[in-house]
C-alpha atoms as a PDB file:
ATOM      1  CA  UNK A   1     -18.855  -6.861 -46.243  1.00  0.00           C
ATOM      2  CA  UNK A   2     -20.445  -4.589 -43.714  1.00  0.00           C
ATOM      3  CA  UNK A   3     -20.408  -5.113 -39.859  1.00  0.00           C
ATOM      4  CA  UNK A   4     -23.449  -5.470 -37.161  1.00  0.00           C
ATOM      5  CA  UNK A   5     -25.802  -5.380 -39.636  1.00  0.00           C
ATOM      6  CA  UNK A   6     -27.546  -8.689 -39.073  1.00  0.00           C
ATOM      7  CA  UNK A   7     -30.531  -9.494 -37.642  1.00  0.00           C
ATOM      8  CA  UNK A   8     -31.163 -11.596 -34.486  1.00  0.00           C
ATOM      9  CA  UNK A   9     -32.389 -14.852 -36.321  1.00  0.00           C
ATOM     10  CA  UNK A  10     -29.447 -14.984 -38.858  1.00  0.00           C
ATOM     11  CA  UNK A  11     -27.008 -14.840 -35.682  1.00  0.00           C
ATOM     12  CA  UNK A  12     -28.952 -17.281 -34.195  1.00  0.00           C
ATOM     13  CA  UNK A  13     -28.688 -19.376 -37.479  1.00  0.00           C
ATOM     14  CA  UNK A  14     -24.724 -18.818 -37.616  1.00  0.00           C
ATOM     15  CA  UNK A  15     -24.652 -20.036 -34.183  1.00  0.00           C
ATOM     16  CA  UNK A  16     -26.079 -23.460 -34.955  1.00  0.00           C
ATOM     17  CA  UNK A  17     -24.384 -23.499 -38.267  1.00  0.00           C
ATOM     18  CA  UNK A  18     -21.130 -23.356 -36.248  1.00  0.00           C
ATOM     19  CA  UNK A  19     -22.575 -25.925 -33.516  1.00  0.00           C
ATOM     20  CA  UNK A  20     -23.577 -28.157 -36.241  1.00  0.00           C
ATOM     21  CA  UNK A  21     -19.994 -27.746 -38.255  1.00  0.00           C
ATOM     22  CA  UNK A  22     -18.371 -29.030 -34.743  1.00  0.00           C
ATOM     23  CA  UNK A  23     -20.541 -32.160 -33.802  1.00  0.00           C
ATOM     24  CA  UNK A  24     -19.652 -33.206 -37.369  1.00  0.00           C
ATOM     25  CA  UNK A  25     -16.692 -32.848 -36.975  1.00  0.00           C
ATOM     26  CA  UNK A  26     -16.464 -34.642 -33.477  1.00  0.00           C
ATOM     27  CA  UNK A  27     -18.508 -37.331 -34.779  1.00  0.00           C
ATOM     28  CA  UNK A  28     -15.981 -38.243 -37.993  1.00  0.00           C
ATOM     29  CA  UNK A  29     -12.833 -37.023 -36.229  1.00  0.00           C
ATOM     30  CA  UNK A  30     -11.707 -34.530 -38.582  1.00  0.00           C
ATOM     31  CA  UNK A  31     -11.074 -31.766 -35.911  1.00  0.00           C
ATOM     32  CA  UNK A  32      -9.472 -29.849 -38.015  1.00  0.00           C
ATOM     33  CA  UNK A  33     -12.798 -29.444 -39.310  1.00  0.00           C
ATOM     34  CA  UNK A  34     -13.884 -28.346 -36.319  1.00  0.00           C
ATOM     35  CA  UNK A  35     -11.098 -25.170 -36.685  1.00  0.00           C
ATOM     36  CA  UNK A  36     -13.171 -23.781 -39.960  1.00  0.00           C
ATOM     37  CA  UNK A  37     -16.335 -23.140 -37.476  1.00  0.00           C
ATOM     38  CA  UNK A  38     -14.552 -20.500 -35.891  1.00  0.00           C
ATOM     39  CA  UNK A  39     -14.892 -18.694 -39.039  1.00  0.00           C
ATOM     40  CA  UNK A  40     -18.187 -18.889 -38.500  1.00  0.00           C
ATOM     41  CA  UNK A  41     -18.373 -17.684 -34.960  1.00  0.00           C
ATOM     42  CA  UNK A  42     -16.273 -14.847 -35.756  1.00  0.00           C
ATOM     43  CA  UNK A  43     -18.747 -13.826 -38.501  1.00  0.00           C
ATOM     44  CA  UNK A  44     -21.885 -14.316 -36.240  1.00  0.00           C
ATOM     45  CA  UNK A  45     -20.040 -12.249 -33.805  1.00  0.00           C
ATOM     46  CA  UNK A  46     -19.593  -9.210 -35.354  1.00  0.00           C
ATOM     47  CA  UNK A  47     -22.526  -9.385 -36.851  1.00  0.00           C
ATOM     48  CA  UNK A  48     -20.784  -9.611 -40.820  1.00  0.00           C
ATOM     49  CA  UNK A  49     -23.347  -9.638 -44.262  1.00  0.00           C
ATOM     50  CA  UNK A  50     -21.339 -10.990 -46.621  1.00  0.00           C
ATOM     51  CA  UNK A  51     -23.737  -9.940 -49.343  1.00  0.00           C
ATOM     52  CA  UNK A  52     -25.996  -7.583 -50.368  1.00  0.00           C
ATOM     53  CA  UNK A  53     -29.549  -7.380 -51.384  1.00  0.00           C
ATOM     54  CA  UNK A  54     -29.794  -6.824 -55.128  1.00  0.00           C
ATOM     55  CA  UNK A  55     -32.578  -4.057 -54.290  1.00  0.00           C
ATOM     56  CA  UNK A  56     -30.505  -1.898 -52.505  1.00  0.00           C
ATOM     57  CA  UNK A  57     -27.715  -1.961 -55.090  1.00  0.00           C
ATOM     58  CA  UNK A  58     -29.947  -1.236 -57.893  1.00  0.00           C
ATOM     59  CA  UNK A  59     -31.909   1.920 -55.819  1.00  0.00           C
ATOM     60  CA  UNK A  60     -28.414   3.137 -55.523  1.00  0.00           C
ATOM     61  CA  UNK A  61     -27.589   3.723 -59.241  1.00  0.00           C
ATOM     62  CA  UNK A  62     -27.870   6.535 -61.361  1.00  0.00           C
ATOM     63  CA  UNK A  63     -31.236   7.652 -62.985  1.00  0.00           C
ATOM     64  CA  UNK A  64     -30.688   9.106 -66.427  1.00  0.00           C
ATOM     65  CA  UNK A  65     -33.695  10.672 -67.963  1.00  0.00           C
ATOM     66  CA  UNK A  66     -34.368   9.665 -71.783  1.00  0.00           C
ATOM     67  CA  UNK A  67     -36.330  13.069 -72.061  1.00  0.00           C
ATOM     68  CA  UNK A  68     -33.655  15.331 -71.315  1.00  0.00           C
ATOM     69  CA  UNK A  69     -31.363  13.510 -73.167  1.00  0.00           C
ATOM     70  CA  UNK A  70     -33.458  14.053 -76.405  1.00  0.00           C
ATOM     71  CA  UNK A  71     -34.013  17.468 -75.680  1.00  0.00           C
ATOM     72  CA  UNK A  72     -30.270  17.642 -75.632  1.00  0.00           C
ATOM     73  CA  UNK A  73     -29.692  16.027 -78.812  1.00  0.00           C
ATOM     74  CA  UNK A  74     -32.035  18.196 -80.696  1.00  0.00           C
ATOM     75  CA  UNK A  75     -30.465  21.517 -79.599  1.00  0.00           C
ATOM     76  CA  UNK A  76     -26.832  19.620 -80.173  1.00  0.00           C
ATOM     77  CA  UNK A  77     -28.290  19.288 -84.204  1.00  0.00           C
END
C-alpha cells in the first residue's frame, strides 16, 4: 500500500463511494454501517493504492539472458 499516489478522479470516486456507503446506511438505519465509510475517507484522504498495476511489478523483475546462460554451460562441460 503506497500513499498520495492517486489520481484526482479516483479520490473523487472514493468520495462518493463513502457518500453513497452513508445515505445507505441512513436510509436502512444500520448506522453502524455508516462507521465502515470512514475507512473509506481515510483512504481517499491520504491518497492510499491498495494495489498495484501488474505492469509495473513485472518491469521490475529480473531479466536473465538464455544466451549467456548457454555460453556458461558449455564452458562448465
Amino acid at each position: 500500500m503506497k500513499l498520495f499516489e492517486l489520481n484526482f478522479a479516483q479520490m473523487l470516486i472514493r468520495y462518493y463511494l463513502m457518500m453513497m456507503v452513508i445515505i445507505i446506511a441512513g436510509f436502512i438505519g444500520q448506522w453502524w454501517l455508516a462507521g465502515l465509510s470512514f475507512f473509506i475517507f481515510l483512504s481517499a484522504l491520504t491518497g492510499a493504492k491498495l494495489y498495484e498495476s501488474r505492469k509495473k511489478a513485472a518491469s521490475e523483475g529480473k531479466m536473465v539472458n538464455m544466451e549467456d546462460a548457454k555460453i556458461e554451460l558449455r564452458k562448465a562441460s
